[in-house]
Protein backbone atom coordinates (compact mmCIF):
# COMPACT_ATOMS: atom_id res chain seq x y z
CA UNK A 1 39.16 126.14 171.86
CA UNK A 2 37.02 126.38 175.20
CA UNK A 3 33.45 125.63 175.26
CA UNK A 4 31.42 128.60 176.47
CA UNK A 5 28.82 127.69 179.21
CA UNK A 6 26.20 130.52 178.81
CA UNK A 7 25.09 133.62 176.53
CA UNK A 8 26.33 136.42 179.02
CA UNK A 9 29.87 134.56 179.01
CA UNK A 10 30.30 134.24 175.07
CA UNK A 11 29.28 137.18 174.83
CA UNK A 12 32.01 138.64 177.25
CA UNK A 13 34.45 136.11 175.59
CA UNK A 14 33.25 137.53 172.57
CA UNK A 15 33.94 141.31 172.98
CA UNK A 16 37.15 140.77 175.00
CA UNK A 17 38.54 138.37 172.45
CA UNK A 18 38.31 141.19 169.42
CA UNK A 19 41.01 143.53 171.08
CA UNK A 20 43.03 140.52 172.38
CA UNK A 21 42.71 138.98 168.80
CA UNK A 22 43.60 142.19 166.94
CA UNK A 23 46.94 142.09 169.65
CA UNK A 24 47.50 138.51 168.32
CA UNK A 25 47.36 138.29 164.79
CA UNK A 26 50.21 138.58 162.54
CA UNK A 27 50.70 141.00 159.99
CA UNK A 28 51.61 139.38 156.57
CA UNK A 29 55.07 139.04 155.57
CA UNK A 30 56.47 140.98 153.32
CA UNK A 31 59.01 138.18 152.64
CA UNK A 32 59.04 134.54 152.45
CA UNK A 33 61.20 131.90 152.18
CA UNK A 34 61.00 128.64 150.87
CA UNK A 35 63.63 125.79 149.85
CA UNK A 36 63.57 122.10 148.99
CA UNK A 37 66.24 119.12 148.81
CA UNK A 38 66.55 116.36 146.76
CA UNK A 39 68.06 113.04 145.69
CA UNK A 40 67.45 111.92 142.81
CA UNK A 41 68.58 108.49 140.56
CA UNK A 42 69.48 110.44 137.48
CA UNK A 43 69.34 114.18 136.86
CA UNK A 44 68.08 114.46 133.21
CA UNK A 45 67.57 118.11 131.95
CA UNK A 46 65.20 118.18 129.21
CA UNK A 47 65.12 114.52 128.70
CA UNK A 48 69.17 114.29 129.00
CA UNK A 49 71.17 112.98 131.41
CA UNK A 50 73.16 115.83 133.31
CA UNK A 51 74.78 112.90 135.44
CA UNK A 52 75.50 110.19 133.27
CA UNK A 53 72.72 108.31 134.46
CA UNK A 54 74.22 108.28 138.29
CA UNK A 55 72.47 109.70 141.20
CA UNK A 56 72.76 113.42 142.22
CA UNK A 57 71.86 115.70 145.00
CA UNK A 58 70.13 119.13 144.85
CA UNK A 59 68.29 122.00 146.66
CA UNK A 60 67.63 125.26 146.00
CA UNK A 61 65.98 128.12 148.32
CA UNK A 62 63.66 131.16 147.30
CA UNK A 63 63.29 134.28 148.42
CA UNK A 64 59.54 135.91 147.51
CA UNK A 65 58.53 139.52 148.07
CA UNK A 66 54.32 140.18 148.71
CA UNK A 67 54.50 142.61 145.43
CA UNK A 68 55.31 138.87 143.59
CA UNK A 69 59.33 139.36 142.69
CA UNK A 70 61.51 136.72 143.46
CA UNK A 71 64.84 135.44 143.03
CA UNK A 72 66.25 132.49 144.07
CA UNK A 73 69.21 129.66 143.19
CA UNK A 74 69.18 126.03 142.48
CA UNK A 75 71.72 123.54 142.39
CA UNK A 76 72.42 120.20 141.29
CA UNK A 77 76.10 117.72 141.01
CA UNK A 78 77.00 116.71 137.02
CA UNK A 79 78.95 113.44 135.72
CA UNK A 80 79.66 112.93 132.25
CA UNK A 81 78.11 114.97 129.40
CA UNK A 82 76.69 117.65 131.92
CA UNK A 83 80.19 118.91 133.44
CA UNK A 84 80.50 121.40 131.10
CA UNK A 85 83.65 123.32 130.64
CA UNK A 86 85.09 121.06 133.59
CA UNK A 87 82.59 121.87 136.08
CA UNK A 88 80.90 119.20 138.44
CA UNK A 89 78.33 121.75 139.62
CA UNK A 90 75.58 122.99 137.83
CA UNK A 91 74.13 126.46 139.85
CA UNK A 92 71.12 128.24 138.99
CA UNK A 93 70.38 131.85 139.04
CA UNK A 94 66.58 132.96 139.31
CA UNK A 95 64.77 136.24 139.49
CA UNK A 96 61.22 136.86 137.99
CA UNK A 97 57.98 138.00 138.89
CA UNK A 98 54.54 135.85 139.76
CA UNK A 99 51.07 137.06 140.40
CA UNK A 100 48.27 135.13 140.30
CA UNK A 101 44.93 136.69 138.29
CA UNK A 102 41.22 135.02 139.03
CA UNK A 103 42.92 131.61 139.47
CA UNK A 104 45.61 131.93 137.12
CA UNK A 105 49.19 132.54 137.76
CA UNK A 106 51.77 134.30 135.57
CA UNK A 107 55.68 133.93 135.97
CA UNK A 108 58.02 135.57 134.20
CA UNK A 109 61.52 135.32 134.83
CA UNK A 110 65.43 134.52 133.66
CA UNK A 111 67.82 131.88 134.69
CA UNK A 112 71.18 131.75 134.42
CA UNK A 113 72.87 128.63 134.44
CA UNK A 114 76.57 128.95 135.73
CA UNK A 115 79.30 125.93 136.34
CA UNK A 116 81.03 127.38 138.71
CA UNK A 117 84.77 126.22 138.88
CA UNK A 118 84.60 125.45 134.75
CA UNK A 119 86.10 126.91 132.06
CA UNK A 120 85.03 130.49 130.57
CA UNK A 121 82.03 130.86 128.23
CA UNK A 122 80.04 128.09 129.82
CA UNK A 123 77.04 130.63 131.24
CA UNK A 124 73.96 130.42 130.05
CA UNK A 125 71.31 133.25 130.24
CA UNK A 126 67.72 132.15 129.38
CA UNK A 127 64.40 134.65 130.21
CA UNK A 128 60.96 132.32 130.81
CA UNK A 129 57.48 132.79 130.72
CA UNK A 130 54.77 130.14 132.66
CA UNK A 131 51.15 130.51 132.71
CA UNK A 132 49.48 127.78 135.35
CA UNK A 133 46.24 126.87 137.00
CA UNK A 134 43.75 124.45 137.99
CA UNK A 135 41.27 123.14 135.94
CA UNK A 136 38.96 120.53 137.57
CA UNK A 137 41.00 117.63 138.94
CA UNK A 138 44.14 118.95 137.40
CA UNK A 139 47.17 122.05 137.46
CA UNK A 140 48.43 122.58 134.24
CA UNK A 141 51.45 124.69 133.50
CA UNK A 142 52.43 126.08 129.86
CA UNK A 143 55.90 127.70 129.21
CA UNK A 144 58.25 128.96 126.79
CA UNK A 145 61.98 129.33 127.36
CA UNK A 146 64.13 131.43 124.94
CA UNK A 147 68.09 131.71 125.21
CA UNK A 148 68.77 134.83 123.01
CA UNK A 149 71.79 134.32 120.57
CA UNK A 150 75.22 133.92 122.95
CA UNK A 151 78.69 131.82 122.63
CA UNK A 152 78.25 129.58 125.01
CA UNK A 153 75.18 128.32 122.80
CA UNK A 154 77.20 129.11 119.38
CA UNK A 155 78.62 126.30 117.24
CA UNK A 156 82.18 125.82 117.82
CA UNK A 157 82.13 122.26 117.56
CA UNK A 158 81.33 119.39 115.98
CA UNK A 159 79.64 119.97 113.09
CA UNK A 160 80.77 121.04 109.91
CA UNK A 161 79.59 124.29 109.70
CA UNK A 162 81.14 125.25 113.35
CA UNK A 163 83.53 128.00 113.76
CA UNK A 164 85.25 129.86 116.69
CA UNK A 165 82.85 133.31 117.67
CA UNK A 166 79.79 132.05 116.76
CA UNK A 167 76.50 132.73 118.87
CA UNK A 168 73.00 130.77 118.38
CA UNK A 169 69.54 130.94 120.03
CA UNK A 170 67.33 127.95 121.74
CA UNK A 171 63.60 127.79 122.02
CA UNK A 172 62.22 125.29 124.39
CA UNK A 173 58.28 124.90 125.00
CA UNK A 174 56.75 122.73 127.71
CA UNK A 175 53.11 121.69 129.34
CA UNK A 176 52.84 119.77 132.50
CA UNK A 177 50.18 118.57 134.25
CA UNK A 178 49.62 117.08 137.54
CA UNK A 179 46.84 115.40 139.34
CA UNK A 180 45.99 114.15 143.22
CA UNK A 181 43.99 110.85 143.70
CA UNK A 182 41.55 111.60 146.91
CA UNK A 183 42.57 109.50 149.61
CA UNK A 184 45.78 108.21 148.56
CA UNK A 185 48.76 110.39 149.00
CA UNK A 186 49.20 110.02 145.55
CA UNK A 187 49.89 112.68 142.23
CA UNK A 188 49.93 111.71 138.96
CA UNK A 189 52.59 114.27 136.92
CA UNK A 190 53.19 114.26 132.87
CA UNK A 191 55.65 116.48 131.47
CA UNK A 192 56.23 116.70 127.63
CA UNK A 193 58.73 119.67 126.03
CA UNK A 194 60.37 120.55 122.52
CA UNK A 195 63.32 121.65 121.83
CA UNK A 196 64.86 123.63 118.68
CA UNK A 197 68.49 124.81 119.43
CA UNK A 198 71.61 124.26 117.53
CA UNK A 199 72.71 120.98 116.64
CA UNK A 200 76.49 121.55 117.31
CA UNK A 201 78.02 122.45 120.75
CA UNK A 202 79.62 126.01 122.30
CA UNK A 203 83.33 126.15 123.12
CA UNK A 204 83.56 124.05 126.15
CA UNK A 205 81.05 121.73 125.28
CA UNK A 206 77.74 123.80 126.31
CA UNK A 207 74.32 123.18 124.95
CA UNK A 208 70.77 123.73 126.26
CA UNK A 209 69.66 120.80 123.01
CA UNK A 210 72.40 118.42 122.03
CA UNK A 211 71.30 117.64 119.25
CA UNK A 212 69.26 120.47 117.60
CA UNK A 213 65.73 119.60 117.57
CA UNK A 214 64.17 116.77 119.80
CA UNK A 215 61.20 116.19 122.19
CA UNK A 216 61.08 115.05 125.75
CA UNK A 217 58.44 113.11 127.91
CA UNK A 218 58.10 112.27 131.36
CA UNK A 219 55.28 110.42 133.52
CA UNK A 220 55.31 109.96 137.08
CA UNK A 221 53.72 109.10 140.26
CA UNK A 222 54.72 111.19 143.38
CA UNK A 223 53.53 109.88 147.20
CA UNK A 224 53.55 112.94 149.71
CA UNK A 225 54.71 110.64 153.33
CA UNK A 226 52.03 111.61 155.78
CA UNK A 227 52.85 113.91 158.46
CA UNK A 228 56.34 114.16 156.70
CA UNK A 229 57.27 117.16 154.34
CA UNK A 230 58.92 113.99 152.56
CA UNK A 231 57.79 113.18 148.67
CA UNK A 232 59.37 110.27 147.11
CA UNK A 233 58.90 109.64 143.48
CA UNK A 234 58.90 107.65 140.44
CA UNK A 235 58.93 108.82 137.18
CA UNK A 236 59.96 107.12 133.27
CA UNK A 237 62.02 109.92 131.61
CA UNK A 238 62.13 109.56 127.23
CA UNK A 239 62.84 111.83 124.07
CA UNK A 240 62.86 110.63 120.37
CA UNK A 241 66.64 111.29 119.98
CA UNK A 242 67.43 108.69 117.66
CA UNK A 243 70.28 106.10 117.08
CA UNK A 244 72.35 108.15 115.42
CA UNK A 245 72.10 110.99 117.62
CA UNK A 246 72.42 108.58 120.37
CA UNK A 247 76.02 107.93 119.26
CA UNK A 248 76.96 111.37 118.53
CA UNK A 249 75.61 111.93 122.52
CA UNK A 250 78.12 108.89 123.51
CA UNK A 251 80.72 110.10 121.67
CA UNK A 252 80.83 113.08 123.31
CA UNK A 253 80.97 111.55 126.95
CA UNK A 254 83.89 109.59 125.87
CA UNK A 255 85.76 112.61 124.74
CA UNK A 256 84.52 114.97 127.85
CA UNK A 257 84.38 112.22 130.97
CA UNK A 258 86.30 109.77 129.82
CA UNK A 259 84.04 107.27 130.00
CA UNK A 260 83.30 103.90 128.19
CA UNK A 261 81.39 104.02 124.77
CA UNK A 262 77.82 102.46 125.08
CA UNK A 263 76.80 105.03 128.43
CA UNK A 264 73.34 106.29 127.38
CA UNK A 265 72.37 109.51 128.36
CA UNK A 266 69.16 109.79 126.07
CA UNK A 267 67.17 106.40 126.40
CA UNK A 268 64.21 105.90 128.30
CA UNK A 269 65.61 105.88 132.01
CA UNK A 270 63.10 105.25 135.41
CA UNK A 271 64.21 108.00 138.00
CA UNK A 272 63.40 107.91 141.32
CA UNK A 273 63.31 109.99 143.80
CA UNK A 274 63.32 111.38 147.62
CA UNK A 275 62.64 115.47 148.31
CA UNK A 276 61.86 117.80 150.73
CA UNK A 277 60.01 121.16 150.95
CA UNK A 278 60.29 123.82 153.23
């Protein structure tokens, strides 16, 4: 910015800068777009491993309209309990609508989770609501996700009470809350979610909560690089899913992956990670 030397000349600089500064600035845009990467240790969804506990690459992109609709994709590599139907893709579908009132922001939305290259009735429609904001040091998000009654959630399998047609619901509720330390680079996330869903699994294998009913947990530490749009991360990843249910969890990688009995895809697990923004 240049230093002006006397009245008459800021004044001048003043009056011819309005036009020339009218000329210059940007209209808003009607449409944004904004993406991220990541690699992470272990892709757990809800508390459970998507990956078998391996490392797995993602990204997704967003597309935003002024008005506040939005869709946008997401999409992650599975191992193990998580390639459902075959799959080794997981790839989100997202459209919703955000607006933010006096400070807090409402999102409402549905995402569709497809495995693309899987077998049939693997897809997974689930609408979401978020309500989020700042209050003093911290952002806090509530939400609720609810899977209406479909197969790929029904109970074909595995329990008792399974059988071939059936469709079932899944409630999931969530808070998370995150927190900068001045100075430091640093943000201090906790996560902590519930889930109530059916306890058996749809035909290829599909379930949004294993094992019925369980809660998850997560605290973390993210360090934003400076003058990097790089984040890497740290965070220990738990749910109360208990021996028992443990097994039933292992069981089912050995029959779907193949792998050796003993993986854990439910125990406490530290997951690190590197991610971008854009």
């Amino acid at each position: 910015m240049k230093t002006l030397l006397t009245l008459s000349a800021a004044l001048f600089g003043a009056l011819a800068a309005v036009p020339a500064a009218a000329q210059d600035a940007e209209p808003p845009k009607a449409f944004t777009v904004s993406g991220s990467a990541a690699l992470v240790s272990d892709y757990r969804f809800r508390g459970v491993s998507q990956t078998n506990e391996d490392f797995a690459v993602q990204g997704g992109l967003t597309l935003a309209h002024e008005s506040g609709f939005y869709i946008g994709t997401w999409g992650s590599n599975l191992a193990g309990w998580g390639t459902f139907g075959g799959s080794n893709m997981e790839l989100d579908l997202i459209g919703g609508f955000k607006k933010d009132f006096n400070g807090t922001a409402l999102d409402i939305g549905v995402t569709t989770y497809v495995y693309p290259g899987g077998a049939t009735k693997t897809t997974v429609v689930e609408p979401y609501a978020k309500v989020s904001g700042t209050f003093g040091p911290a952002a806090l998000t509530a939400g609720v996700a609810y899977a209406p009654a479909q197969e790929s959630l029904g109970n074909w399998s595995n329990t008792p009470e399974s059988r071939a047609g059936d469709k079932e619901d899944n409630l999931y509720l969530w808070v998370d809350a995150a927190g900068a330390i001045p100075d430091t680079g640093l943000t201090v996330k906790g996560h902590i979610g519930f889930s109530d869903g059916n306890p058996g699994l749809g035909p290829n294998g599909t379930s949004l909560a294993p094992t019925g009913k369980y809660a998850d947990w997560l605290v973390g530490v993210d360090y934003v690089v400076p003058g990097t749009p790089l984040t890497l991360g740290v965070a220990y990843v738990d749910t109360n899913i208990g021996a028992a249910e443990s097994a039933y969890l292992q069981n089912l990688i050995v029959q779907k992956a193949g792998s050796k009995f003993g993986d854990q895809i439910a125990d406490s697990q530290v997951v690190f990670s590197i991610s971008a923004a854009f």
